[in-house]
C-alpha atoms as a PDB file:
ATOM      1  CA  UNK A   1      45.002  49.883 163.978  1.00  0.00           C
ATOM      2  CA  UNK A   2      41.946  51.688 165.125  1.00  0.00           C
ATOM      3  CA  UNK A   3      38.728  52.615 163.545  1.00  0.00           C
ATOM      4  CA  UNK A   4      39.511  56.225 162.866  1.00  0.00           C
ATOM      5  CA  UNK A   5      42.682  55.349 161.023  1.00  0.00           C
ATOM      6  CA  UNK A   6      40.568  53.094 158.441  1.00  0.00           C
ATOM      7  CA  UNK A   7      38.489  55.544 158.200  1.00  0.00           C
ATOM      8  CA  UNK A   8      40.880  58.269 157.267  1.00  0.00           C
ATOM      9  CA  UNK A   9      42.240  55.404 154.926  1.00  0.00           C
ATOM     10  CA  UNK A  10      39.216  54.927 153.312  1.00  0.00           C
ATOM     11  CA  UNK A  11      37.647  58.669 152.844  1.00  0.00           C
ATOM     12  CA  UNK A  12      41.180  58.961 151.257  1.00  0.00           C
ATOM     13  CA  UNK A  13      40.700  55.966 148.812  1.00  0.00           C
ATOM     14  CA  UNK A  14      37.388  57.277 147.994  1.00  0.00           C
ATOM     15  CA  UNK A  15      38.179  61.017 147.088  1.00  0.00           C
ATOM     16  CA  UNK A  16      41.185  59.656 145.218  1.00  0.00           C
ATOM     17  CA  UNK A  17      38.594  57.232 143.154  1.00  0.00           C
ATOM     18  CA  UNK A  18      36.096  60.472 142.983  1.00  0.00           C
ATOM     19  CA  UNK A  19      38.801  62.692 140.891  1.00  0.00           C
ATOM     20  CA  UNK A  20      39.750  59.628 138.532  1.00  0.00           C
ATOM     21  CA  UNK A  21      36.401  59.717 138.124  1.00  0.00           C
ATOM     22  CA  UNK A  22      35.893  63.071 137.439  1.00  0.00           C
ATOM     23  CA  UNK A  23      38.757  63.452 134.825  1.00  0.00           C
ATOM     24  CA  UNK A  24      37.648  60.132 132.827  1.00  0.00           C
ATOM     25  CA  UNK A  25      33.808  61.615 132.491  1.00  0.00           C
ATOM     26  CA  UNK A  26      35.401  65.313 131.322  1.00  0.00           C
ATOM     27  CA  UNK A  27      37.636  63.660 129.003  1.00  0.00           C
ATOM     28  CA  UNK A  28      35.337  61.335 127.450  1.00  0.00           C
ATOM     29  CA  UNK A  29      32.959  64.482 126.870  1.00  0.00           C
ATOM     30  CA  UNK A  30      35.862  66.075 125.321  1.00  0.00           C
ATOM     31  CA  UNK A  31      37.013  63.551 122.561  1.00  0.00           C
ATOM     32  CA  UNK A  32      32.914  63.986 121.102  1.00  0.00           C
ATOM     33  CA  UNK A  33      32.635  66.597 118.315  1.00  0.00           C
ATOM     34  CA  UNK A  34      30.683  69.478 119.229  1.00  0.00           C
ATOM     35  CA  UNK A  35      26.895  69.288 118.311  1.00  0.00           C
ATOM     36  CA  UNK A  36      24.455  72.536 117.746  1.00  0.00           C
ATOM     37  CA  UNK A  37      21.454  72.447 120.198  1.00  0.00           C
ATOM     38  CA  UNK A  38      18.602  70.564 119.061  1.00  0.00           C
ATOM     39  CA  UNK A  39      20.843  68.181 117.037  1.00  0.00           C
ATOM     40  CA  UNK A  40      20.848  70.013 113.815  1.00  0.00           C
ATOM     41  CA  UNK A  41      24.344  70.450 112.160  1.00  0.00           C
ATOM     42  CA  UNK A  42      25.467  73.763 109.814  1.00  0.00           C
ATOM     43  CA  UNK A  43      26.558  71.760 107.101  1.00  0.00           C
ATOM     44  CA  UNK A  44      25.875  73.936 103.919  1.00  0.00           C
ATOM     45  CA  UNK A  45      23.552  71.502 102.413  1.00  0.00           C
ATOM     46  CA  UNK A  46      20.698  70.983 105.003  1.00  0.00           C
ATOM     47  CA  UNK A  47      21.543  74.558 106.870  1.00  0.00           C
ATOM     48  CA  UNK A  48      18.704  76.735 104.628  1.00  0.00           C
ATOM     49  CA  UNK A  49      16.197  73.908 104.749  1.00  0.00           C
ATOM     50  CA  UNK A  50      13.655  73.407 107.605  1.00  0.00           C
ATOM     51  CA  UNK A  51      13.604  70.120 109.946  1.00  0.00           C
ATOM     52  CA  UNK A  52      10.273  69.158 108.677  1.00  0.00           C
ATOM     53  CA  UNK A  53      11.203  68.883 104.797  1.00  0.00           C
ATOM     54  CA  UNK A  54      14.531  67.512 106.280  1.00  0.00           C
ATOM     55  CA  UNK A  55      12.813  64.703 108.260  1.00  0.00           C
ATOM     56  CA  UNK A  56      10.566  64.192 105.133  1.00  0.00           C
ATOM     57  CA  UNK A  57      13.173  63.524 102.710  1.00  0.00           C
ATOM     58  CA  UNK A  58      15.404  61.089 104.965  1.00  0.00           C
ATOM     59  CA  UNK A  59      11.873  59.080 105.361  1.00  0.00           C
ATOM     60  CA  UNK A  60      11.371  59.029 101.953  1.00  0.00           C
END
């Protein structure tokens, strides 16, 4: 067969491999919990306290 037909063949292959691609990486961002920005969670007990004294205790 001739050139063009392998490459029709292959930009074919590769937009196929591009979407699987696509759905794996927005799926695998799905499944992970949602985090605040800046890493800091709203659980009750470290929402009213500052990073600082927060960092300060988990070193102690």
């Amino acid at each position: 067969m001739s050139e063009v037909y392998w490459g029709i063949v292959a930009g074919l292959v590769a937009l196929v491999a591009t979407f699987f691609v696509c759905i794996q990486v927005m799926y695998s961002n799905a499944k992970r919990p949602p985090q605040a920005p800046g890493g800091m969670t709203d659980s009750p007990s470290q929402a009213g306290e500052r990073p600082r004294d927060r960092d300060r205790r988990a070193a102690a």
